[in-house]
Every structure is written in C-alpha cells, then in structure tokens.
ModelCIF file with pLDDT and N, C-alpha, C, O atoms, coordinates in Angstrom:
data_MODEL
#
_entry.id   MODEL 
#
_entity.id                         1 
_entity.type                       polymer 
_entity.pdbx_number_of_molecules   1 
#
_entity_poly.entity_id                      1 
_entity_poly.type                           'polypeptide(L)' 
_entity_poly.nstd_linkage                   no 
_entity_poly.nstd_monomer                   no 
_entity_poly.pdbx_seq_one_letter_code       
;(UNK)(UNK)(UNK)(UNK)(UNK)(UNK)(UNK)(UNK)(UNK)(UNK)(UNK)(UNK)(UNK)(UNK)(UNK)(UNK)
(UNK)(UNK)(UNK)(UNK)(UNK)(UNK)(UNK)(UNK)(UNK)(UNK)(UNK)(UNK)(UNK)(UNK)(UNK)(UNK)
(UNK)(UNK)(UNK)(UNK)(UNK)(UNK)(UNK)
;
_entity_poly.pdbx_seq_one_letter_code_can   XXXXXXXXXXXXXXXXXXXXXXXXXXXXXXXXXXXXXXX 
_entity_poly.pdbx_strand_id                 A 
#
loop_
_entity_poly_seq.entity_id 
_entity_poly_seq.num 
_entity_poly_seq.mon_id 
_entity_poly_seq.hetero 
1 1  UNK n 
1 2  UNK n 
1 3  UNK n 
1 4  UNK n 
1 5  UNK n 
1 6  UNK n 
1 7  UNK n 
1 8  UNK n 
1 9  UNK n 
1 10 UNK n 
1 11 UNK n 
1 12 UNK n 
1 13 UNK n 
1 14 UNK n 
1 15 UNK n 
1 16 UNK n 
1 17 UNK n 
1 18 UNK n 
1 19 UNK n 
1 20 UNK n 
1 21 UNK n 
1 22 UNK n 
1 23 UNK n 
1 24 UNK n 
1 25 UNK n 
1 26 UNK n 
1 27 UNK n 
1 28 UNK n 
1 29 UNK n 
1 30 UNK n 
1 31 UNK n 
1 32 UNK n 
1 33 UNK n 
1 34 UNK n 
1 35 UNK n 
1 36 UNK n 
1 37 UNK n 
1 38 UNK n 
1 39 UNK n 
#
_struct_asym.id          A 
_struct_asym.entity_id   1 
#
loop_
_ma_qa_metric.id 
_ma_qa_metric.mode 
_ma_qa_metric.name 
_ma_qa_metric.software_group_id 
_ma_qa_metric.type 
1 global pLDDT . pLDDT 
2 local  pLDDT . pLDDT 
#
_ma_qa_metric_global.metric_id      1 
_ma_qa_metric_global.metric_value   96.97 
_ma_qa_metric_global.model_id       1 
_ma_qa_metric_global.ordinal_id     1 
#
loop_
_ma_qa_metric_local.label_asym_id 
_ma_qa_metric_local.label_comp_id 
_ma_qa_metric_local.label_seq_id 
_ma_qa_metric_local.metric_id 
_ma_qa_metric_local.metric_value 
_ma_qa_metric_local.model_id 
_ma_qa_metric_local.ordinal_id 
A UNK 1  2 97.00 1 1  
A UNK 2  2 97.00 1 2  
A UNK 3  2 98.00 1 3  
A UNK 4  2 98.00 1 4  
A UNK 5  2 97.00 1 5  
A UNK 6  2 98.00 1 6  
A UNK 7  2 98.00 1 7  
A UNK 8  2 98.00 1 8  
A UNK 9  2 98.00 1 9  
A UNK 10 2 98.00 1 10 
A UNK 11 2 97.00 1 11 
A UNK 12 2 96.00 1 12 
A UNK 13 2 95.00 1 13 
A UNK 14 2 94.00 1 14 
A UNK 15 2 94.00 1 15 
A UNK 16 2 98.00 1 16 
A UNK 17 2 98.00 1 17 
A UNK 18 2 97.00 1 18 
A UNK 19 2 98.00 1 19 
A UNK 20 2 97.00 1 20 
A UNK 21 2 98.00 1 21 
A UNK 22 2 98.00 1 22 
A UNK 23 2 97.00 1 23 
A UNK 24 2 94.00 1 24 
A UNK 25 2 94.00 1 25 
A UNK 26 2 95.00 1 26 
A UNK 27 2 96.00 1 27 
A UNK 28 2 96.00 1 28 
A UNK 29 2 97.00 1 29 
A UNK 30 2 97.00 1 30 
A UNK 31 2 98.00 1 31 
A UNK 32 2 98.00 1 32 
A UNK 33 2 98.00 1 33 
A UNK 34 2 98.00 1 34 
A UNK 35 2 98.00 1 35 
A UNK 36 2 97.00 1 36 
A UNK 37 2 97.00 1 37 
A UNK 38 2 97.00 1 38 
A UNK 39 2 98.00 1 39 
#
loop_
_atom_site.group_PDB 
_atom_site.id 
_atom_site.type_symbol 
_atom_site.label_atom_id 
_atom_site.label_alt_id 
_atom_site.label_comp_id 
_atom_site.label_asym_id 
_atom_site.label_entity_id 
_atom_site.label_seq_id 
_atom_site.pdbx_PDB_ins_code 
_atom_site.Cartn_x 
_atom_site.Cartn_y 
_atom_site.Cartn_z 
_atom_site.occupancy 
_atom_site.B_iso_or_equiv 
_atom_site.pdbx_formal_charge 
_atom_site.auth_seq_id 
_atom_site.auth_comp_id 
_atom_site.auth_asym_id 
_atom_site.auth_atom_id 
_atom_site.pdbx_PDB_model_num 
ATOM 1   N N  . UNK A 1 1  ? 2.528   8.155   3.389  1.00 97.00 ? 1  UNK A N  1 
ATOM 2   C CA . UNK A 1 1  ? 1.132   8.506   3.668  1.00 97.00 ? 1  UNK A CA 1 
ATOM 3   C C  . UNK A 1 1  ? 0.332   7.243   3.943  1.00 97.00 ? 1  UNK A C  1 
ATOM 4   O O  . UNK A 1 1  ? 0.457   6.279   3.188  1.00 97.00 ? 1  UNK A O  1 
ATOM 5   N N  . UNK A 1 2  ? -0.550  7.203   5.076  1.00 97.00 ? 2  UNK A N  1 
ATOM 6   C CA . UNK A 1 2  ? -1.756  6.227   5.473  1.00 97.00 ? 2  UNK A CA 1 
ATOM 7   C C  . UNK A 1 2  ? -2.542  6.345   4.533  1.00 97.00 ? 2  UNK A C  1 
ATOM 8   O O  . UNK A 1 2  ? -3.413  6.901   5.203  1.00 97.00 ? 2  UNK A O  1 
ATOM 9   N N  . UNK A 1 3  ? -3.031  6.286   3.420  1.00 98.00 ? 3  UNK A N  1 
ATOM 10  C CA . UNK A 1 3  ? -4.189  6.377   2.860  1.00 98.00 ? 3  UNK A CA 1 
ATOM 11  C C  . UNK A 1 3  ? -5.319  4.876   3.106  1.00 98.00 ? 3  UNK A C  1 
ATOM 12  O O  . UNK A 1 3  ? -5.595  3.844   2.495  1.00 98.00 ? 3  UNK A O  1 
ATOM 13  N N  . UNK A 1 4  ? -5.760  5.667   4.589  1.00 98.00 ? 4  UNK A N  1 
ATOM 14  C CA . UNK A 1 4  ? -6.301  4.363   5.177  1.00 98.00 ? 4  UNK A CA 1 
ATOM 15  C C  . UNK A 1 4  ? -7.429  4.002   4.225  1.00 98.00 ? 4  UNK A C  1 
ATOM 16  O O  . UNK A 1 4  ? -7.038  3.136   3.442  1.00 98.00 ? 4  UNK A O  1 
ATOM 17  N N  . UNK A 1 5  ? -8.864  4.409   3.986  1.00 97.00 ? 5  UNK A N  1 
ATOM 18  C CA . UNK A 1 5  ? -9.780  3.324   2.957  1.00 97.00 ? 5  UNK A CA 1 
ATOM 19  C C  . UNK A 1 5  ? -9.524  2.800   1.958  1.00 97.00 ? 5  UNK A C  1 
ATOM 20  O O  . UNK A 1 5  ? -10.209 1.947   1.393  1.00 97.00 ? 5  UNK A O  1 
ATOM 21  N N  . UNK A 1 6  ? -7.947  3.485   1.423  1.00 98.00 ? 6  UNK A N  1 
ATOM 22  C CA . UNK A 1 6  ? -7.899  2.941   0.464  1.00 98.00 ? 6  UNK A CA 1 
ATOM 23  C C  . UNK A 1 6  ? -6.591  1.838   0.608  1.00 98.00 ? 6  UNK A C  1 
ATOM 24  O O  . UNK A 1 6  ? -5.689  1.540   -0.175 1.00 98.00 ? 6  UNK A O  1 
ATOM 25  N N  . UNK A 1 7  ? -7.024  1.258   2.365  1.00 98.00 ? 7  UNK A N  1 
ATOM 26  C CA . UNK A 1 7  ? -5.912  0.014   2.450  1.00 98.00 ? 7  UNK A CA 1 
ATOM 27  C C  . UNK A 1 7  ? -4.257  0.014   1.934  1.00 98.00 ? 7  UNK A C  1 
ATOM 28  O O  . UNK A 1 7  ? -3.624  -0.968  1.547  1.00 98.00 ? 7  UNK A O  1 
ATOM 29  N N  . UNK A 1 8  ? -3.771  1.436   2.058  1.00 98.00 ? 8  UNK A N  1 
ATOM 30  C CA . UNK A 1 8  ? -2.658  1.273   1.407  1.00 98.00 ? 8  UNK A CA 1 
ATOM 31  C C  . UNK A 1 8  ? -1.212  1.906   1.936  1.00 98.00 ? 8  UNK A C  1 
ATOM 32  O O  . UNK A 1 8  ? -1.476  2.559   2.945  1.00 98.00 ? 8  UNK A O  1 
ATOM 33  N N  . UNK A 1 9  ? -0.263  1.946   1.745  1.00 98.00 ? 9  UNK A N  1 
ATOM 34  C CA . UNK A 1 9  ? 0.511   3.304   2.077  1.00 98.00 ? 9  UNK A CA 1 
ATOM 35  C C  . UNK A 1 9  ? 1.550   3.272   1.197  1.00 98.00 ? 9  UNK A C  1 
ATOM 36  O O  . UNK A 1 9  ? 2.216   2.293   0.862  1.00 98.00 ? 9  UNK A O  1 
ATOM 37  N N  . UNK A 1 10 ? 1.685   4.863   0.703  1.00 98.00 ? 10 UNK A N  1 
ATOM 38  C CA . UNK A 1 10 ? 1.704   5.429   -0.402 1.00 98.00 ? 10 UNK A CA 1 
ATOM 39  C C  . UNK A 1 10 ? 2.931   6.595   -0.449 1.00 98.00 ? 10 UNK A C  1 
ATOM 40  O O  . UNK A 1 10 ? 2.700   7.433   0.423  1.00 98.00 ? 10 UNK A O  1 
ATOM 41  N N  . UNK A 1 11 ? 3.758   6.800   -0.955 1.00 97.00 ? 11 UNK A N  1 
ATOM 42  C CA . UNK A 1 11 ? 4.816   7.589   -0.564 1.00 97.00 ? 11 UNK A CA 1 
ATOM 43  C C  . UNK A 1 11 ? 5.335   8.716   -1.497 1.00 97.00 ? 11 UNK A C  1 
ATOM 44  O O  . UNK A 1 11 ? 5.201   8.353   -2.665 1.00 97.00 ? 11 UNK A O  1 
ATOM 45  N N  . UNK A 1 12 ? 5.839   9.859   -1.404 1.00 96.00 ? 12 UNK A N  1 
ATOM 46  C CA . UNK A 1 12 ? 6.064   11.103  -2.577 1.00 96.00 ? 12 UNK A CA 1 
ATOM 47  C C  . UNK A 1 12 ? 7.591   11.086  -3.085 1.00 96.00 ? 12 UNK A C  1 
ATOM 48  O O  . UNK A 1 12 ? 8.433   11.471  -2.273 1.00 96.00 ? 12 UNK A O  1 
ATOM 49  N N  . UNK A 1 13 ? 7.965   10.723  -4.199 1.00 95.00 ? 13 UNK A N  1 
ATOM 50  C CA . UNK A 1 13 ? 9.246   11.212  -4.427 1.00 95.00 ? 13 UNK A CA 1 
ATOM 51  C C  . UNK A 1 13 ? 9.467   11.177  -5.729 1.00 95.00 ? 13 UNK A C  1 
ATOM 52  O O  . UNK A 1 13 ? 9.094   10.339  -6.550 1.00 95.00 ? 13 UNK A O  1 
ATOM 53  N N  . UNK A 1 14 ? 10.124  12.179  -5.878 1.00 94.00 ? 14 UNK A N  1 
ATOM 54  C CA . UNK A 1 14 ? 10.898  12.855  -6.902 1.00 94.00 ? 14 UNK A CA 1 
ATOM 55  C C  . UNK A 1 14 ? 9.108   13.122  -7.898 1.00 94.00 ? 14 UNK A C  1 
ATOM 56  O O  . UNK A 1 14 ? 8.586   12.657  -8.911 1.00 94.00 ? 14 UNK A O  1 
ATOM 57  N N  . UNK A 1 15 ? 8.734   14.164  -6.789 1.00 94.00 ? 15 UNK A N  1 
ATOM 58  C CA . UNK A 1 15 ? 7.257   14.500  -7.249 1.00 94.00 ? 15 UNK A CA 1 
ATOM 59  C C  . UNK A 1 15 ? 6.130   14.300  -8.053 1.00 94.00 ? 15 UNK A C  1 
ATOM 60  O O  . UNK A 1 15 ? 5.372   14.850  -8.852 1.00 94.00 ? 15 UNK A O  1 
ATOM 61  N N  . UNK A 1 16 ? 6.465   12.867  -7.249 1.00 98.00 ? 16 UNK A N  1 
ATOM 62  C CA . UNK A 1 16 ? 4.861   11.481  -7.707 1.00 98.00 ? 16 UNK A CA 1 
ATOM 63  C C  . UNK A 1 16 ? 5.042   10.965  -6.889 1.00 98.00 ? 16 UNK A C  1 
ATOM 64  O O  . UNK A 1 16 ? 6.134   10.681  -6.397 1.00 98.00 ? 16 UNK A O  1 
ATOM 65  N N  . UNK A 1 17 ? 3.270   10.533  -6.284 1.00 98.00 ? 17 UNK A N  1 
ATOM 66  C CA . UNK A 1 17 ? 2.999   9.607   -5.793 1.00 98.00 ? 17 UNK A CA 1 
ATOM 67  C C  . UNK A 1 17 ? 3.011   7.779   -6.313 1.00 98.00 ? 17 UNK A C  1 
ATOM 68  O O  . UNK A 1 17 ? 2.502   7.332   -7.341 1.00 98.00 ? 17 UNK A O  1 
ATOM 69  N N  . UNK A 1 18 ? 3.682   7.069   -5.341 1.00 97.00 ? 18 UNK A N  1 
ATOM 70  C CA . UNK A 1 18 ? 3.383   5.589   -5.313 1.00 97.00 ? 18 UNK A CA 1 
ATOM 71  C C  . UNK A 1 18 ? 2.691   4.996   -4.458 1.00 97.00 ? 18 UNK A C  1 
ATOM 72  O O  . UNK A 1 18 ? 2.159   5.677   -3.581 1.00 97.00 ? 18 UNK A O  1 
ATOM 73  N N  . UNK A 1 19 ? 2.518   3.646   -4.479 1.00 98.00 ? 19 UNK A N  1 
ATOM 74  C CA . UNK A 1 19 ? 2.175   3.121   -4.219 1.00 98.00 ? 19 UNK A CA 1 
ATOM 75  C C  . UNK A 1 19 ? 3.092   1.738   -3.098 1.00 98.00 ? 19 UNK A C  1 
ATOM 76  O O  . UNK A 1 19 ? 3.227   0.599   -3.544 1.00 98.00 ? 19 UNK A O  1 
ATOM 77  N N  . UNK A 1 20 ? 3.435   1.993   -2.175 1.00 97.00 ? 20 UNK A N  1 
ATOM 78  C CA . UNK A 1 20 ? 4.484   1.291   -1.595 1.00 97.00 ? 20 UNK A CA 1 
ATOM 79  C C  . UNK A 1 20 ? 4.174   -0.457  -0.915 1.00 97.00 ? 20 UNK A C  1 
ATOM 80  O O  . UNK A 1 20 ? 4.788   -1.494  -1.166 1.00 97.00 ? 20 UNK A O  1 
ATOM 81  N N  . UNK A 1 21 ? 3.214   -0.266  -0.172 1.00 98.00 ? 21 UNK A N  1 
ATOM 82  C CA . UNK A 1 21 ? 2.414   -1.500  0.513  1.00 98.00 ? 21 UNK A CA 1 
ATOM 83  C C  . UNK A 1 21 ? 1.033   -1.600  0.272  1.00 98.00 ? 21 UNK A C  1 
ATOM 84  O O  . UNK A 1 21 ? 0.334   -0.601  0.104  1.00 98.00 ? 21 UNK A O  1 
ATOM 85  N N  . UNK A 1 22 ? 0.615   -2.708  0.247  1.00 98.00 ? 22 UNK A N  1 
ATOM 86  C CA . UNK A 1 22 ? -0.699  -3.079  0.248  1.00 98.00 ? 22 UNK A CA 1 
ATOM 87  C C  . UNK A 1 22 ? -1.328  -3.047  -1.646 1.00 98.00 ? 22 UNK A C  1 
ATOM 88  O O  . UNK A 1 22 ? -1.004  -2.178  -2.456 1.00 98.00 ? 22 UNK A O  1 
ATOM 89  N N  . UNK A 1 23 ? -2.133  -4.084  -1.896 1.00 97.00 ? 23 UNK A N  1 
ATOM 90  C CA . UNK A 1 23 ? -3.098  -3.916  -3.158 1.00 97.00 ? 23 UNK A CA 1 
ATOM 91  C C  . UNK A 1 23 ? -4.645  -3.346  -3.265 1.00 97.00 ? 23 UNK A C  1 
ATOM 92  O O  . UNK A 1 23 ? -5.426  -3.567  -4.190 1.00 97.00 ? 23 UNK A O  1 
ATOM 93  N N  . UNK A 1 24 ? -4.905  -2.496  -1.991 1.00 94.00 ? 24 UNK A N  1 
ATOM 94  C CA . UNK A 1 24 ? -5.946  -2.095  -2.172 1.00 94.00 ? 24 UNK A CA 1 
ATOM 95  C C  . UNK A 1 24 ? -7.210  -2.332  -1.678 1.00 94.00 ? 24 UNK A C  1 
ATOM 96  O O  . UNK A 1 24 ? -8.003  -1.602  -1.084 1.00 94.00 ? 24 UNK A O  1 
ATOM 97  N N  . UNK A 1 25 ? -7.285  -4.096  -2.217 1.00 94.00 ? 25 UNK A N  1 
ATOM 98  C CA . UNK A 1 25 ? -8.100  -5.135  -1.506 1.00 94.00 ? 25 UNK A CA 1 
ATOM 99  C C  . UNK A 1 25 ? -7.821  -5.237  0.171  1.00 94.00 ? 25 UNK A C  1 
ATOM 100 O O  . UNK A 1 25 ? -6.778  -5.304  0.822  1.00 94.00 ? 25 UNK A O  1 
ATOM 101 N N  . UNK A 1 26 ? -8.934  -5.223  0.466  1.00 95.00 ? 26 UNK A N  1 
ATOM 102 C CA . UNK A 1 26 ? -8.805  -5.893  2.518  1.00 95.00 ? 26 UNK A CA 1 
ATOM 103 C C  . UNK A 1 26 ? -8.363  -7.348  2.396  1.00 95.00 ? 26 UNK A C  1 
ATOM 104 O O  . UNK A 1 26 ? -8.700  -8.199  1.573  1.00 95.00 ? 26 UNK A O  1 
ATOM 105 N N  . UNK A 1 27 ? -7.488  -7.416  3.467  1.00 96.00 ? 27 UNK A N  1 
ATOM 106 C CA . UNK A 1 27 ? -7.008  -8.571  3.085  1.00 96.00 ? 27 UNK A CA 1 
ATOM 107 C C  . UNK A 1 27 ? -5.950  -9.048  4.783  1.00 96.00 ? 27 UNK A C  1 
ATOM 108 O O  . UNK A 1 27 ? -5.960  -8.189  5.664  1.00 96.00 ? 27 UNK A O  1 
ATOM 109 N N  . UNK A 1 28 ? -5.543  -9.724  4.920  1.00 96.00 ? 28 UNK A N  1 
ATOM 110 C CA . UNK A 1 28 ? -4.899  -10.064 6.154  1.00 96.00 ? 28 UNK A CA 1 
ATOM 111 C C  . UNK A 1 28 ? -3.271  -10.113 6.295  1.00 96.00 ? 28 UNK A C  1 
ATOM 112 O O  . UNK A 1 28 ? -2.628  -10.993 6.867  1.00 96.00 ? 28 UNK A O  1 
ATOM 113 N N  . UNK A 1 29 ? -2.762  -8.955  5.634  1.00 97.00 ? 29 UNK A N  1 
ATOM 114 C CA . UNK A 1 29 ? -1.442  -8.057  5.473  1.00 97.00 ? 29 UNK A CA 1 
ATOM 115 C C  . UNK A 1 29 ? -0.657  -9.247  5.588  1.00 97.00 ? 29 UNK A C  1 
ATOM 116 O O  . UNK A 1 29 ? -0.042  -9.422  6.639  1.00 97.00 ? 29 UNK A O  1 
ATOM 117 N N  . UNK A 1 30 ? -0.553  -10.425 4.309  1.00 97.00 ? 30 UNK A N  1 
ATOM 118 C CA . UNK A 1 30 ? 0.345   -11.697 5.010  1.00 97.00 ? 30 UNK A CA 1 
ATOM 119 C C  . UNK A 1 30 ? 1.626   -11.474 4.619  1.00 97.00 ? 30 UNK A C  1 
ATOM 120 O O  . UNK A 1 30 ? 1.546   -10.862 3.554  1.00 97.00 ? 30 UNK A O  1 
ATOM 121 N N  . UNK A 1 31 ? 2.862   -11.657 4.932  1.00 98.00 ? 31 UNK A N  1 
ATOM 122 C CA . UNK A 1 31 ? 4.560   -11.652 4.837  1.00 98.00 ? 31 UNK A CA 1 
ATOM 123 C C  . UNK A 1 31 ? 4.603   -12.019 3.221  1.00 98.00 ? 31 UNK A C  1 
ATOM 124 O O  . UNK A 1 31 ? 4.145   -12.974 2.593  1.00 98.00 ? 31 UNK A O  1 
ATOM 125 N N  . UNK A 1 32 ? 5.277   -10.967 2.862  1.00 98.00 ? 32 UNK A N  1 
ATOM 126 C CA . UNK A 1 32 ? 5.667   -11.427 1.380  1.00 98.00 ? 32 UNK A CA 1 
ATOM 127 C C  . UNK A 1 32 ? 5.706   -10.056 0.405  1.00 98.00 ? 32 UNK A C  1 
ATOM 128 O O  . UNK A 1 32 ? 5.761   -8.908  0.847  1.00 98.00 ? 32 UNK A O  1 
ATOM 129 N N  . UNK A 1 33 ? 5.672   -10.384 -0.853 1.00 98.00 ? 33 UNK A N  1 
ATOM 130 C CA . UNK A 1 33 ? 6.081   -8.858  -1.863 1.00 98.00 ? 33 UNK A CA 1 
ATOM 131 C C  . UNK A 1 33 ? 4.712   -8.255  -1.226 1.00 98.00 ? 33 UNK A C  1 
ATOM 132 O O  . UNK A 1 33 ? 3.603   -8.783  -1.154 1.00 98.00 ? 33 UNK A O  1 
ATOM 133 N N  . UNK A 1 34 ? 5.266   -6.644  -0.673 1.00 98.00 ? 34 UNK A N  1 
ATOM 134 C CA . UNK A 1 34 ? 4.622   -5.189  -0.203 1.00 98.00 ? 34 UNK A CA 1 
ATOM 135 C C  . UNK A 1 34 ? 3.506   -5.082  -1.160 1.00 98.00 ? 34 UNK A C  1 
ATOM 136 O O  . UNK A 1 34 ? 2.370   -4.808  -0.775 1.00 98.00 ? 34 UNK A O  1 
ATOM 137 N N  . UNK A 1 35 ? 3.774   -5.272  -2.291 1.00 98.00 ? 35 UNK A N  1 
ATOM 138 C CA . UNK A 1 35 ? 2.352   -4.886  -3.205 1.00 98.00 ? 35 UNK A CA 1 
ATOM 139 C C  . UNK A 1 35 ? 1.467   -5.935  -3.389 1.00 98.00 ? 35 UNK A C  1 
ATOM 140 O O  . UNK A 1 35 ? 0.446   -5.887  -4.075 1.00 98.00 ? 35 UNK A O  1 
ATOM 141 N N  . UNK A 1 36 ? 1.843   -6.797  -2.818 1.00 97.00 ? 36 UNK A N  1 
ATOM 142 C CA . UNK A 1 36 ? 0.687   -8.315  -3.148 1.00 97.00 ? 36 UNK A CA 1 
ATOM 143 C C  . UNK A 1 36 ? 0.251   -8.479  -1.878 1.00 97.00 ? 36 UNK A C  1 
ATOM 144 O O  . UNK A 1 36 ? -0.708  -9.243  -1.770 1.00 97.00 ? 36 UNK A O  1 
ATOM 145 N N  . UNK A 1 37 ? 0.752   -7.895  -0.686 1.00 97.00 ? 37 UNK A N  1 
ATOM 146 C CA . UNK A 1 37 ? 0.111   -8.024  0.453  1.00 97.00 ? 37 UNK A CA 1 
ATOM 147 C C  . UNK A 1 37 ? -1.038  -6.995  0.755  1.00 97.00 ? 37 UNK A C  1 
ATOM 148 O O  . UNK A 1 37 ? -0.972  -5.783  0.550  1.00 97.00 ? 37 UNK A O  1 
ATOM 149 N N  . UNK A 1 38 ? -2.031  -7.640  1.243  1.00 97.00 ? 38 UNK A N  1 
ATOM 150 C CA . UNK A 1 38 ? -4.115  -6.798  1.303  1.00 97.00 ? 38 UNK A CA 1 
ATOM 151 C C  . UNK A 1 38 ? -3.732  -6.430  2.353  1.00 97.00 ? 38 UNK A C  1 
ATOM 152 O O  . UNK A 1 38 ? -3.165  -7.251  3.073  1.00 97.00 ? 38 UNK A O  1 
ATOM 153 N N  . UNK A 1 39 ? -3.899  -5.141  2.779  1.00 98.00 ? 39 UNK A N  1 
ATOM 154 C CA . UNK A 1 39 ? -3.761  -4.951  4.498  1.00 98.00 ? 39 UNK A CA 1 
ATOM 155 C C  . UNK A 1 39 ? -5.502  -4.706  4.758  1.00 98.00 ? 39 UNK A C  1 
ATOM 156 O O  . UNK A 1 39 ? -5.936  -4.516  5.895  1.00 98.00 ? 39 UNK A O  1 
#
C-alpha cells in the first residue's frame, strides 16, 4: 500500500499491517536501511 501523506509504504501479511519503507518524516528517500530512509 502507498500510504502517500503518510510518506510511507506499508504492506498486509499474515493479517497485520507493516510498515515496509520510509520513517514517516519527508525526507530525500536516500539508499540505505528501508525504514531509516524519509521518502
């Protein structure tokens, strides 16, 4: 899932949501660990 305002994308399995890319913060999506990168 795009959960675009909330800068992130977010995925369903084994029926829960995560949190896959991005921390939330705007930020300039730089190369490195998916959850520490701001998109």
């Amino acid at each position: 899932i795009l959960d675009w305002n909330n800068h992130r994308v977010r995925s369903i399995s084994d029926g829960l949501v995560h949190t896959l890319i991005g921390t939330g913060s705007l930020g300039d999506a730089p190369d490195g660990l998916a959850l520490a990168s701001s998109l």
